[in-house]
N, C-alpha and C. Protein backbone atom coordinates (compact mmCIF):
# COMPACT_ATOMS: atom_id res chain seq x y z
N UNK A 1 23.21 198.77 126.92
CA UNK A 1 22.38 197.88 126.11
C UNK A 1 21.32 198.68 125.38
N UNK A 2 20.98 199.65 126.07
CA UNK A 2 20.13 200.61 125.36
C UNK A 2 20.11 201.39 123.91
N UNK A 3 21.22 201.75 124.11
CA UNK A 3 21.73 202.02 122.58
C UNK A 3 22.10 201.03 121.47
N UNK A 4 22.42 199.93 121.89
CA UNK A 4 22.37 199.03 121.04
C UNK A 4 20.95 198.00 120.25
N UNK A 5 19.59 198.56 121.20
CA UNK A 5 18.50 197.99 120.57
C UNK A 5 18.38 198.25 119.31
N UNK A 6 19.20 199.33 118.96
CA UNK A 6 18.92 200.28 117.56
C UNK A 6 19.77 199.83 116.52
N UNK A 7 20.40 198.73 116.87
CA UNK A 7 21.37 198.52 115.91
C UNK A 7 22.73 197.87 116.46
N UNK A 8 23.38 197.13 116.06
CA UNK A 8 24.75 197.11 115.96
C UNK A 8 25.93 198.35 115.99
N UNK A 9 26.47 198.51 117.29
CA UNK A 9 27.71 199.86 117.13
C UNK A 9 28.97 199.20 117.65
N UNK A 10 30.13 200.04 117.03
CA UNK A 10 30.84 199.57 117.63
C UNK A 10 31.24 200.69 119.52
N UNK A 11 32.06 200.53 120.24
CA UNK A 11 32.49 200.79 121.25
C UNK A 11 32.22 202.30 121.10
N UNK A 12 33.05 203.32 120.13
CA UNK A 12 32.55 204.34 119.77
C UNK A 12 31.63 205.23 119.92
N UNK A 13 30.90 203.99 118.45
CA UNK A 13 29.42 204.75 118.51
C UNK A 13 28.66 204.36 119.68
N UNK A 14 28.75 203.73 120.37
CA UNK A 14 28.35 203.58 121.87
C UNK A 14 28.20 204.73 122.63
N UNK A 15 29.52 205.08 122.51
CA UNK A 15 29.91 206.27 123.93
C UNK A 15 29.10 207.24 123.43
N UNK A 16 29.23 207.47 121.71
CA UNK A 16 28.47 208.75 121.18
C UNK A 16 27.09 208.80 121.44
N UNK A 17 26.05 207.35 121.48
CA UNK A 17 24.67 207.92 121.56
C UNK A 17 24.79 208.01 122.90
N UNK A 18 25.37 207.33 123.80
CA UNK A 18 24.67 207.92 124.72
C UNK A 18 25.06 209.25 125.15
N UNK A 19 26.20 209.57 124.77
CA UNK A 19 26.49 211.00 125.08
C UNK A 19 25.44 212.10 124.12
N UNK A 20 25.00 211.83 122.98
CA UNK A 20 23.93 212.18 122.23
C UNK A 20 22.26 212.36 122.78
N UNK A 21 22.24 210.94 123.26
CA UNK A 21 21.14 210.79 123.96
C UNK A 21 20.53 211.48 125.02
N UNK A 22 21.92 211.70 125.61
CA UNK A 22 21.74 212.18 127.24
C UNK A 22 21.49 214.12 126.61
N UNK A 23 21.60 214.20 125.77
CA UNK A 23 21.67 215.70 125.60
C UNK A 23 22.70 216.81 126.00
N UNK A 24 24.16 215.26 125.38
CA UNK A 24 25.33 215.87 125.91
C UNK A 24 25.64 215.95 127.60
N UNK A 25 24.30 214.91 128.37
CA UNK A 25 25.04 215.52 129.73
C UNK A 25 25.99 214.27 130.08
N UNK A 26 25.99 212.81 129.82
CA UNK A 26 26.74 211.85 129.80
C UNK A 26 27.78 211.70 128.86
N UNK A 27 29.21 211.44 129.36
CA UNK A 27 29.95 211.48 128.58
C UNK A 27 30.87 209.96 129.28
N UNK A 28 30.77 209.02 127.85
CA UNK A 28 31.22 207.98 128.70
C UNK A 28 32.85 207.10 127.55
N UNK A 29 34.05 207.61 128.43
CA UNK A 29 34.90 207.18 127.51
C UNK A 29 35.47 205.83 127.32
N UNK A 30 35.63 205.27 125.74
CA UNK A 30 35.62 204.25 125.11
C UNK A 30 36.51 203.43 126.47
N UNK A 31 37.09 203.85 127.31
CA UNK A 31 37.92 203.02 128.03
C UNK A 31 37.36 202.46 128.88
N UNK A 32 36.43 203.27 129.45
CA UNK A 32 35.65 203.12 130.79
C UNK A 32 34.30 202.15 130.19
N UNK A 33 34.04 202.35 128.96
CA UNK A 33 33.12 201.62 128.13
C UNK A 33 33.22 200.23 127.89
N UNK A 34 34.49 200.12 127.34
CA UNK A 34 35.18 198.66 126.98
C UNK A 34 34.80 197.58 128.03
N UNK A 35 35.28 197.63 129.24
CA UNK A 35 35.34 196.77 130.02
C UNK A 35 33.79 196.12 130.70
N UNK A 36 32.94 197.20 130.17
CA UNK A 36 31.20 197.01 130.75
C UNK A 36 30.99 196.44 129.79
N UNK A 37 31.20 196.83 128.44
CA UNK A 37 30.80 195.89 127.21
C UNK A 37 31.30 194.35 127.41
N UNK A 38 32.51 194.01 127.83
CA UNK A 38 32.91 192.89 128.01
C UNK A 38 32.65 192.17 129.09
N UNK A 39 32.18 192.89 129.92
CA UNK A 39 31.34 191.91 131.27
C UNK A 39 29.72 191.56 130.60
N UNK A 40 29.04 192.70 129.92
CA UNK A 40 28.02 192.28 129.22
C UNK A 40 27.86 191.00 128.49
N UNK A 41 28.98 190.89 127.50
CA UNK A 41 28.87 189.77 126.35
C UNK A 41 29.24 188.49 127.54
N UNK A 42 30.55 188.17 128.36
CA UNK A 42 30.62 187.58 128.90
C UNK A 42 29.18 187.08 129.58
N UNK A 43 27.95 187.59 130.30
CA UNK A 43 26.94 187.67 130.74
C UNK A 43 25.84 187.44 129.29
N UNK A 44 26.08 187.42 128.32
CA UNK A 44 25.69 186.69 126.80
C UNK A 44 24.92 188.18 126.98
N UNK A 45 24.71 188.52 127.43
CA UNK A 45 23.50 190.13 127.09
C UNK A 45 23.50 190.30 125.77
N UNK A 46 24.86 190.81 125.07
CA UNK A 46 25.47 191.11 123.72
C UNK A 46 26.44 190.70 123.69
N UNK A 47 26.69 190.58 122.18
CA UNK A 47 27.34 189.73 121.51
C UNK A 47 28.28 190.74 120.55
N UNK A 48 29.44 190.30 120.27
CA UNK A 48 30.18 191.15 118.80
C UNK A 48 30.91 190.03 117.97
N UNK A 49 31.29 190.90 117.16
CA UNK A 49 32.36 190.19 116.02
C UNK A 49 33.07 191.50 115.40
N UNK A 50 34.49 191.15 114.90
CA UNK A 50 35.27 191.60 114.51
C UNK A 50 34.33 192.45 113.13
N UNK A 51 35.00 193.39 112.46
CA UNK A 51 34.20 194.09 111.27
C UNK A 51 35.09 195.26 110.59
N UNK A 52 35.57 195.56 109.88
CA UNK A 52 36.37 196.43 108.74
C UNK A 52 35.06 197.69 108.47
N UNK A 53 35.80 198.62 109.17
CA UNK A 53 34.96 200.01 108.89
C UNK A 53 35.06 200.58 107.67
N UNK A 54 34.23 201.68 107.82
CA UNK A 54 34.87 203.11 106.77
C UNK A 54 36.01 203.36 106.33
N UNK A 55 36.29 203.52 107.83
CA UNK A 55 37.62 203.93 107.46
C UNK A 55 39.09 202.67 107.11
N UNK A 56 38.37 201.53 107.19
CA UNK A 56 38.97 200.60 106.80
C UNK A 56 40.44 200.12 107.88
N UNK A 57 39.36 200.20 108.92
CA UNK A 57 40.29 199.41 110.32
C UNK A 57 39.41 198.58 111.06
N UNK A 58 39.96 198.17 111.68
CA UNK A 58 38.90 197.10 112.31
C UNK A 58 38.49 197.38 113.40
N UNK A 59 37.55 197.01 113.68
CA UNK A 59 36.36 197.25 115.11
C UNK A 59 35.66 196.47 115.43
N UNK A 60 35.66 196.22 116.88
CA UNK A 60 34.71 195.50 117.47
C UNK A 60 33.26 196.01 117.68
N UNK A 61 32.05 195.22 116.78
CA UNK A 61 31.03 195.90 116.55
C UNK A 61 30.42 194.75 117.61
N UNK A 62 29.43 195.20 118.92
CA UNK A 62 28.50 194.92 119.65
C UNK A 62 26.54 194.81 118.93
N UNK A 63 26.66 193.89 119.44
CA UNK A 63 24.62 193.58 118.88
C UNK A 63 24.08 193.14 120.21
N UNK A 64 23.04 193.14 120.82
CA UNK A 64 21.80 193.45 121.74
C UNK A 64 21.30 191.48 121.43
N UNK A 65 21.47 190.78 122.28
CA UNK A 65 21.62 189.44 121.84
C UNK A 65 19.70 189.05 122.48
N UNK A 66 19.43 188.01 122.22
CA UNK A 66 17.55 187.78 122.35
C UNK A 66 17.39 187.98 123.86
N UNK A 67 18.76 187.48 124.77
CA UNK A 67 18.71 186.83 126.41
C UNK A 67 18.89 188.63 126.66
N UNK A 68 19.75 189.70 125.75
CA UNK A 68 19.95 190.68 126.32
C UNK A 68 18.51 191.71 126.09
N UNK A 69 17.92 191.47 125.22
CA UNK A 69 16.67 192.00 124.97
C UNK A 69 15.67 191.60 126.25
N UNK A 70 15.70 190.68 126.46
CA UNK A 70 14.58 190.44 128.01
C UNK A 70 15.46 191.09 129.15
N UNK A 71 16.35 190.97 129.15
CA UNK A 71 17.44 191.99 130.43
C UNK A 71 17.04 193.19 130.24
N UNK A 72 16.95 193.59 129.36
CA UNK A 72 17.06 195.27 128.52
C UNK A 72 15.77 195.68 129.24
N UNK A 73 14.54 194.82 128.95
CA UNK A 73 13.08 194.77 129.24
C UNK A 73 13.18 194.71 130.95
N UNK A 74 13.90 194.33 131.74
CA UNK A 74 13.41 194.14 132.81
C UNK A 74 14.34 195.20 133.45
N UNK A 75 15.60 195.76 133.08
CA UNK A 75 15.62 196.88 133.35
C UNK A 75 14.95 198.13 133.48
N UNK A 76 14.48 198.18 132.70
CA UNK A 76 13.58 199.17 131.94
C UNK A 76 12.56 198.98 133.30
N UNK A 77 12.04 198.39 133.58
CA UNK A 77 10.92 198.01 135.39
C UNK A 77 11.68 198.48 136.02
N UNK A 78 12.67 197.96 136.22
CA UNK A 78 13.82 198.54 137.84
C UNK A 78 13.82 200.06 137.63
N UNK A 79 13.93 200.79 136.73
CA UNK A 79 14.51 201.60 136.28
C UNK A 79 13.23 202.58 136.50
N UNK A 80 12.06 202.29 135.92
CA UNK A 80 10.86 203.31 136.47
C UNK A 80 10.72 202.92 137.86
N UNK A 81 10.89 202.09 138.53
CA UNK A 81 10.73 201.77 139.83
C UNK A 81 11.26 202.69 140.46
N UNK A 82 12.81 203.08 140.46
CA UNK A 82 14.20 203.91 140.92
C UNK A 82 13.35 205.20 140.80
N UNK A 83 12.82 205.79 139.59
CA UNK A 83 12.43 207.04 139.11
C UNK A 83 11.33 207.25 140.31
N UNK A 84 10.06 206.71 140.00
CA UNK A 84 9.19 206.72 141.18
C UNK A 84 9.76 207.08 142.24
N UNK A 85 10.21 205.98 143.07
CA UNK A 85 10.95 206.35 144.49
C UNK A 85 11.74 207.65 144.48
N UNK A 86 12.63 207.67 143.39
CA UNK A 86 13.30 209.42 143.73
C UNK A 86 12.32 210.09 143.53
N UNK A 87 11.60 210.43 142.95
CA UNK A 87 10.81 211.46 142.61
C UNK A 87 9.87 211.91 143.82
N UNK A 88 8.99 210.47 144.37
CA UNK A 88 8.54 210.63 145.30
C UNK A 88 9.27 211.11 146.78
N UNK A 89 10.61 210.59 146.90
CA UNK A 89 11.57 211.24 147.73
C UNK A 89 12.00 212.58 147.90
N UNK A 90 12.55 213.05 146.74
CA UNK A 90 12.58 214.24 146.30
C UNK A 90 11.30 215.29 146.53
N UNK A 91 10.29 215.01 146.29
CA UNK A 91 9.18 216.05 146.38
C UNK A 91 7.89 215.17 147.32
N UNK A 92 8.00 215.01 148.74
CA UNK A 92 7.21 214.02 149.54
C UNK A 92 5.97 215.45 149.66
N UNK A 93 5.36 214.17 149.91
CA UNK A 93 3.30 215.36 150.02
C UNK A 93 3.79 216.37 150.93
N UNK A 94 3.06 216.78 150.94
CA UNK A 94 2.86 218.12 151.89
C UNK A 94 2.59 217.74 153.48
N UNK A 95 2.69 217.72 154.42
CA UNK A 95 1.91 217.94 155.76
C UNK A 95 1.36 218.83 155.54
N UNK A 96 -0.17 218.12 156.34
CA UNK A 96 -1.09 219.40 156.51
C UNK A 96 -2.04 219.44 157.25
């Protein structure tokens, strides 16, 4: 959902930002992609419609829907929450 705040992509350009994003360390293929996108929309998060590319084939282009924007937002909490706790896990105070 993250990559899609930015815009409308299709499945594709999906896999690409985040593989972009991540600084090349995530690499997530359109197959393994597809089926999360479609539990998403099912879950109204995002939404698509059919669309005639560039290259003049068709694609299913995904959009970031209003109900998926407050999801997006409350991830985004869980998500520094997770960070905290590892971090603090990872490197606990000192005894002393």
């Amino acid at each position: 959902m993250q990559t899609l705040q930015w815009g409308p992509q299709h499945g594709y350009g999906v896999s690409q930002a985040i593989r972009a994003n991540s600084g090349e360390v995530f690499e997530v293929d359109t197959g393994s992609l597809c089926p999360v996108l479609h539990r998403l929309e099912r879950q109204r998060w995002i939404a698509s419609e059919w669309k005639v590319s560039e290259n003049k084939q068709r694609v299913k282009v995904y959009r970031l829907t209003t109900t998926g924007k407050k999801q997006l937002a409350s991830e985004h909490s869980r998500w520094a929450e997770l960070v905290a706790a590892m971090t603090a896990a990872l490197n606990p105070a000192k005894q002393g």
